[in-house]
N, C-alpha and C. Protein backbone atom coordinates (compact mmCIF):
# COMPACT_ATOMS: atom_id res chain seq x y z
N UNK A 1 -0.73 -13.28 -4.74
CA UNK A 1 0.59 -12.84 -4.34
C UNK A 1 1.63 -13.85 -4.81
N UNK A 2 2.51 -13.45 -4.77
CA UNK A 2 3.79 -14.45 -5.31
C UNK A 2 4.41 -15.48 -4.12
N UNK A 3 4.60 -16.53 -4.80
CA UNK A 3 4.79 -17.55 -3.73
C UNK A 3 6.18 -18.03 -3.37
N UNK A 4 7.20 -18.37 -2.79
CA UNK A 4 8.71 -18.43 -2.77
C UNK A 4 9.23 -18.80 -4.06
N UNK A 5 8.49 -19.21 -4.73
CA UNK A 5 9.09 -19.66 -6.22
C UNK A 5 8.86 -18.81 -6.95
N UNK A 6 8.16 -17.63 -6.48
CA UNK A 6 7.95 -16.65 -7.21
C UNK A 6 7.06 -16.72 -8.53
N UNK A 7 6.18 -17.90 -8.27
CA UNK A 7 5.29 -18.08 -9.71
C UNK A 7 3.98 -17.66 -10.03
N UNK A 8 4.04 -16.48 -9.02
CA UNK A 8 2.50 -15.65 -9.22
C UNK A 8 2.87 -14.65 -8.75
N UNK A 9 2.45 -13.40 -9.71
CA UNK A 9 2.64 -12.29 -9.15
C UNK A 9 1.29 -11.09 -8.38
N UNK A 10 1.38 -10.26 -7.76
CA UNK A 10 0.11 -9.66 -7.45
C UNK A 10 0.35 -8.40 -7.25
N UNK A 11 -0.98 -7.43 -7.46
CA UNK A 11 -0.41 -6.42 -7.70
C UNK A 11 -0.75 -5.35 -6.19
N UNK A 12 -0.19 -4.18 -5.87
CA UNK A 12 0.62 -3.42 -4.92
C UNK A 12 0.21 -1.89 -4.84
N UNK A 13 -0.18 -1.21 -3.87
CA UNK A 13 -0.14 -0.12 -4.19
C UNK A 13 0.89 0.78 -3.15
N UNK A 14 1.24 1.31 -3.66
CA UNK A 14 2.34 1.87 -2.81
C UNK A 14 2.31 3.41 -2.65
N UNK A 15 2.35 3.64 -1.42
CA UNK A 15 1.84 5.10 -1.10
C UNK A 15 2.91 5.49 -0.45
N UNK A 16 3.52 6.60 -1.39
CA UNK A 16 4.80 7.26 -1.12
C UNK A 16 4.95 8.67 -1.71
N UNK A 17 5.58 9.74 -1.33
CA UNK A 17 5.54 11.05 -1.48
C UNK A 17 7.29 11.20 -2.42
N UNK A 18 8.00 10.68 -1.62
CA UNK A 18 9.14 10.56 -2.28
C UNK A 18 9.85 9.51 -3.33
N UNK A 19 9.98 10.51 -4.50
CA UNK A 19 9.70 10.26 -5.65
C UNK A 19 11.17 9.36 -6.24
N UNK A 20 12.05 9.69 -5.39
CA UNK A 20 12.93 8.48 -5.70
C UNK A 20 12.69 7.07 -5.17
N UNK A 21 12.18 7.55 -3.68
CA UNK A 21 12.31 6.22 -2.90
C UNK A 21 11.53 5.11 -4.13
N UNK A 22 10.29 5.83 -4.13
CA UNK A 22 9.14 5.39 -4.75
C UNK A 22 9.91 4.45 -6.22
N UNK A 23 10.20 5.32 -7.00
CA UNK A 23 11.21 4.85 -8.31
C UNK A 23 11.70 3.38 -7.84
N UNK A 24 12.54 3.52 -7.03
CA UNK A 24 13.02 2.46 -6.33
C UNK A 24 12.99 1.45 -6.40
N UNK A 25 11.61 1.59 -5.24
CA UNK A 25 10.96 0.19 -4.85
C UNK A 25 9.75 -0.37 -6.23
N UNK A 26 9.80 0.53 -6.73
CA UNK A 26 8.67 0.36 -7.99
C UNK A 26 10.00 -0.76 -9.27
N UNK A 27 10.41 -0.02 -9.10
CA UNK A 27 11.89 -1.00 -10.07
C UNK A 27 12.05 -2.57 -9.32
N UNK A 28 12.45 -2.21 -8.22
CA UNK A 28 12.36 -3.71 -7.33
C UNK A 28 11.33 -4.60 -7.56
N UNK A 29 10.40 -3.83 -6.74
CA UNK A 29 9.10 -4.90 -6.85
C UNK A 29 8.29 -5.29 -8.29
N UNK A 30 9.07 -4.26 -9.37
CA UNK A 30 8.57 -4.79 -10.80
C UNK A 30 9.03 -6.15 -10.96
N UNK A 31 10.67 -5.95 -10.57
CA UNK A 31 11.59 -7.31 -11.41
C UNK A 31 11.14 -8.53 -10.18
N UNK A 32 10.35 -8.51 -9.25
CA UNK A 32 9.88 -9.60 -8.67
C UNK A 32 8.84 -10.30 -9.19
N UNK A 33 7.95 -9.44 -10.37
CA UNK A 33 6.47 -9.87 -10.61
C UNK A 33 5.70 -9.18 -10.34
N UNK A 34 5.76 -8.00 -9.64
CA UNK A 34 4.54 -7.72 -8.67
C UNK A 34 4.30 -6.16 -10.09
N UNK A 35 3.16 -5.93 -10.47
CA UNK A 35 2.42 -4.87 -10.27
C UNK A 35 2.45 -3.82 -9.47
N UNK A 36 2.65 -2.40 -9.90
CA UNK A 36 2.67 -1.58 -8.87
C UNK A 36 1.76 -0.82 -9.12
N UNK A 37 1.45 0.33 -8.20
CA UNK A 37 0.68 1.23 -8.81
C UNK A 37 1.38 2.63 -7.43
N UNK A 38 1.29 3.33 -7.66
CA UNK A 38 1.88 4.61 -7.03
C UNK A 38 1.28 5.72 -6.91
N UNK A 39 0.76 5.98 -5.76
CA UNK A 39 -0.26 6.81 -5.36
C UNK A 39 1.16 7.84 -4.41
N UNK A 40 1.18 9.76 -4.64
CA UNK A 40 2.32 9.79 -4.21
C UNK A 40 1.05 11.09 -2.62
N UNK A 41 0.52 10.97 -2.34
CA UNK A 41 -0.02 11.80 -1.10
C UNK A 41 -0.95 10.96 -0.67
N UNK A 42 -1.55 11.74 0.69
CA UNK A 42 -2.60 10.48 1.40
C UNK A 42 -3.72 10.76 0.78
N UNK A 43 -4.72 11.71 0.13
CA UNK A 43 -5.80 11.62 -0.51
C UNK A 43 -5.98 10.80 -1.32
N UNK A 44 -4.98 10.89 -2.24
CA UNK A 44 -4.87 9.71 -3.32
C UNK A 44 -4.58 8.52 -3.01
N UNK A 45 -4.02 8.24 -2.08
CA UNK A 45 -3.72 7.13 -1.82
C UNK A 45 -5.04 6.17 -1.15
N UNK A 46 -5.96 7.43 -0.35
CA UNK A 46 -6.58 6.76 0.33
C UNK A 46 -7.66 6.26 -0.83
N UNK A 47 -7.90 7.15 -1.87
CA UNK A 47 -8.76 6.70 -2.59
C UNK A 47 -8.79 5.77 -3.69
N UNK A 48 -7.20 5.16 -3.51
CA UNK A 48 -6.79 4.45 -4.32
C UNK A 48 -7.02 3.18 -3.20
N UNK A 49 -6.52 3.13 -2.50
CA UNK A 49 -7.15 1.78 -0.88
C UNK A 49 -8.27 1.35 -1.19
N UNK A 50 -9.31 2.42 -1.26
CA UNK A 50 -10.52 2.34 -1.26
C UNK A 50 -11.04 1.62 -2.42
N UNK A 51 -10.68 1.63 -3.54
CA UNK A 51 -11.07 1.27 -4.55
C UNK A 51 -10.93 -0.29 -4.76
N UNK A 52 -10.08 -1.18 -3.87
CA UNK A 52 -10.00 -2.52 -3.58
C UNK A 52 -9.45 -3.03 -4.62
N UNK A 53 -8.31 -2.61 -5.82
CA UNK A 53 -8.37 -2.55 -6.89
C UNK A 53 -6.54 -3.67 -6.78
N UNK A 54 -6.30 -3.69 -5.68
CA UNK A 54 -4.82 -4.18 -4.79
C UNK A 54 -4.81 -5.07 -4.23
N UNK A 55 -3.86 -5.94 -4.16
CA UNK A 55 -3.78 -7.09 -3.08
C UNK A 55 -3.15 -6.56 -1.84
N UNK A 56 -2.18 -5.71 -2.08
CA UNK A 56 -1.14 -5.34 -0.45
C UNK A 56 -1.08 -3.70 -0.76
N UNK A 57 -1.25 -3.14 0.34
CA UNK A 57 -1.08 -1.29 0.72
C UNK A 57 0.35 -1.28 1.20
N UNK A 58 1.13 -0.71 0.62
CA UNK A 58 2.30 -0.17 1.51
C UNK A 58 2.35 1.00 1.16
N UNK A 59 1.97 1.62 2.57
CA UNK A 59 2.35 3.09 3.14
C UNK A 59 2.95 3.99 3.97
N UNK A 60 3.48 4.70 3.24
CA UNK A 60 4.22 5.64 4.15
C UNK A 60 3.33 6.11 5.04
N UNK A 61 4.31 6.65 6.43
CA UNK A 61 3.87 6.81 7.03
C UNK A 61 3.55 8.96 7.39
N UNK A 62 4.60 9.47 7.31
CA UNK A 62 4.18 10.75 6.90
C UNK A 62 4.25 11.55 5.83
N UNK A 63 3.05 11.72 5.25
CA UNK A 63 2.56 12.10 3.99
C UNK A 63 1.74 13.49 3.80
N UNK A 64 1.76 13.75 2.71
CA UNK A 64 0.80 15.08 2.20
C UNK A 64 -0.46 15.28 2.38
N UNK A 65 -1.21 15.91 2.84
CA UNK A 65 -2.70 15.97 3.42
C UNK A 65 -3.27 14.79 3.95
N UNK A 66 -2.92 14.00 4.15
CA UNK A 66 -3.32 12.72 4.93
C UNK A 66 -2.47 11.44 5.97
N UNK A 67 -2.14 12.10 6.61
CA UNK A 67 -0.68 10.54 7.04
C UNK A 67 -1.53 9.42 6.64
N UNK A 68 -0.44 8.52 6.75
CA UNK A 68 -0.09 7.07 6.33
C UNK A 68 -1.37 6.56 7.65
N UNK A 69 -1.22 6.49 8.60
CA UNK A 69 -2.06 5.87 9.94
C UNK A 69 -3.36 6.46 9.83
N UNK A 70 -3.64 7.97 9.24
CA UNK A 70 -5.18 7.83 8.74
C UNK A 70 -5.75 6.99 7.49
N UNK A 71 -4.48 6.49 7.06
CA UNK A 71 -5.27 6.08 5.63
C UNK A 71 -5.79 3.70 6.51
N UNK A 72 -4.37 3.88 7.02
CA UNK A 72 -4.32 2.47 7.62
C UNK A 72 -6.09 2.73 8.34
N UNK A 73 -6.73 3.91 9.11
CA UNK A 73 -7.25 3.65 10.17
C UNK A 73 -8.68 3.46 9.22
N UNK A 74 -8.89 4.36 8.46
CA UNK A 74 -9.90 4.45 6.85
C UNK A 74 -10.09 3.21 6.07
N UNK A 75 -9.37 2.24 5.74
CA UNK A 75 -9.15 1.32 5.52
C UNK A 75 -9.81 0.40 5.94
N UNK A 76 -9.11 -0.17 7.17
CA UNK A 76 -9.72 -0.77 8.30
C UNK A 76 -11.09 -0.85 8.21
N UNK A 77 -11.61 0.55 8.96
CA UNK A 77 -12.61 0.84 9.30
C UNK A 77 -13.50 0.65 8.32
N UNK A 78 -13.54 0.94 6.96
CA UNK A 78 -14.43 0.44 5.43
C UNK A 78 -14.87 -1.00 5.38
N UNK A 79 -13.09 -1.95 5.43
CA UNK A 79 -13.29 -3.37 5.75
C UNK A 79 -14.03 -4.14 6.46
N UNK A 80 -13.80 -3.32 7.96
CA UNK A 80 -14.86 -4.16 9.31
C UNK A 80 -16.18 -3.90 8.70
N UNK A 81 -16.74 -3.10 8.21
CA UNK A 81 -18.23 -2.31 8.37
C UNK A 81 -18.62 -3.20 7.06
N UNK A 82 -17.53 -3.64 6.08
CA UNK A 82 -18.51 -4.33 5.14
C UNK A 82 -18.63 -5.68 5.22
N UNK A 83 -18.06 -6.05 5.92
CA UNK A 83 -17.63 -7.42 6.40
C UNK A 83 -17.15 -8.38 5.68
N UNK A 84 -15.68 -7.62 5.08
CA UNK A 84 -15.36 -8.27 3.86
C UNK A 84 -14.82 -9.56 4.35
N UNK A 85 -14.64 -10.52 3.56
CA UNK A 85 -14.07 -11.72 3.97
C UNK A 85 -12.12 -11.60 3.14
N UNK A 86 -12.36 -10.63 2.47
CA UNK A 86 -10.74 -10.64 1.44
C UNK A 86 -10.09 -9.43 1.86
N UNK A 87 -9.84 -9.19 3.38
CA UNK A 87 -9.20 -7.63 3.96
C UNK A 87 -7.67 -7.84 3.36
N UNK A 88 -7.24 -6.71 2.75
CA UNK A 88 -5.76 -7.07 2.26
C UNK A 88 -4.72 -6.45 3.69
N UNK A 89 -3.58 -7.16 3.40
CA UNK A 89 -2.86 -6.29 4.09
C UNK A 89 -2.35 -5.10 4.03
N UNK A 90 -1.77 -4.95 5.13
CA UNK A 90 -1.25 -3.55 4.63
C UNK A 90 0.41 -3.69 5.77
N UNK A 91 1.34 -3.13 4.84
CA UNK A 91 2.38 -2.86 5.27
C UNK A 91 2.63 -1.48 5.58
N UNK A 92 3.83 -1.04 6.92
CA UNK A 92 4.09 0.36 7.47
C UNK A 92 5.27 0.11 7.18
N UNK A 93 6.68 0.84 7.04
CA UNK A 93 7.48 0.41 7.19
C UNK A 93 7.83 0.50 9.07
N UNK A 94 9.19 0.47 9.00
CA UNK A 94 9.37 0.03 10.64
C UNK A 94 10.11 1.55 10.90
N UNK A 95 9.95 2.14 10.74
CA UNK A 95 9.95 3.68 11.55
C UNK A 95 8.65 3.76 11.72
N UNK A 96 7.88 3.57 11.24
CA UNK A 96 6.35 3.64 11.57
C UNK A 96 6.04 3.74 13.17
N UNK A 97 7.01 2.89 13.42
CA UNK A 97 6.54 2.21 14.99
C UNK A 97 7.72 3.10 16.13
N UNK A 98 8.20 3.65 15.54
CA UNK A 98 9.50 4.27 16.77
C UNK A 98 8.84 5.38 17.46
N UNK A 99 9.03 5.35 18.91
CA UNK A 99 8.33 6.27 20.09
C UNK A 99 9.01 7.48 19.75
């Protein structure tokens, strides 16, 4: 991952349906360093998680045949059971969390 000096970059998968947002943050997080990769529904996305192929998940949270919190819970659950020692994170954004 990139460090405040920004002298390493790592790469991202970003799970998003909307195709501007997505544009976006894919433009952003290019000119930081980072690698993206853009998975735009939860099937794909999840099978893009799965593939361990990422340093950080950021996912939306309601998505096309799969929400965002099944893919977080899929995830997870792969990680614990293999007992990885390199679990990446994963980012929600913060509507994620509103009652």
């Amino acid at each position: 991952m990139c460090d405040a000096r920004g002298s390493e970059s790592g790469s991202l998968l970003l799970v998003e349906d909307d195709k501007e947002l997505a544009s976006l943050m894919v433009r952003f997080l290019s000119r930081h360093g980072f690698q993206v990769d853009v998975a735009s529904d939860g099937r794909e996305g999840l099978a893009r998680a799965l593939s361990n192929q990422n340093d950080l998940v950021i996912l939306d949270v309601m998505l096309p045949y799969l929400a965002g919190m099944e893919i977080l819970r899929c995830v997870c659950g792969v990680e614990a059971e293999s007992q990885s020692s390199s679990s990446r994170p994963v980012a929600l954004p913060k509507t994620a969390w509103r009652d």
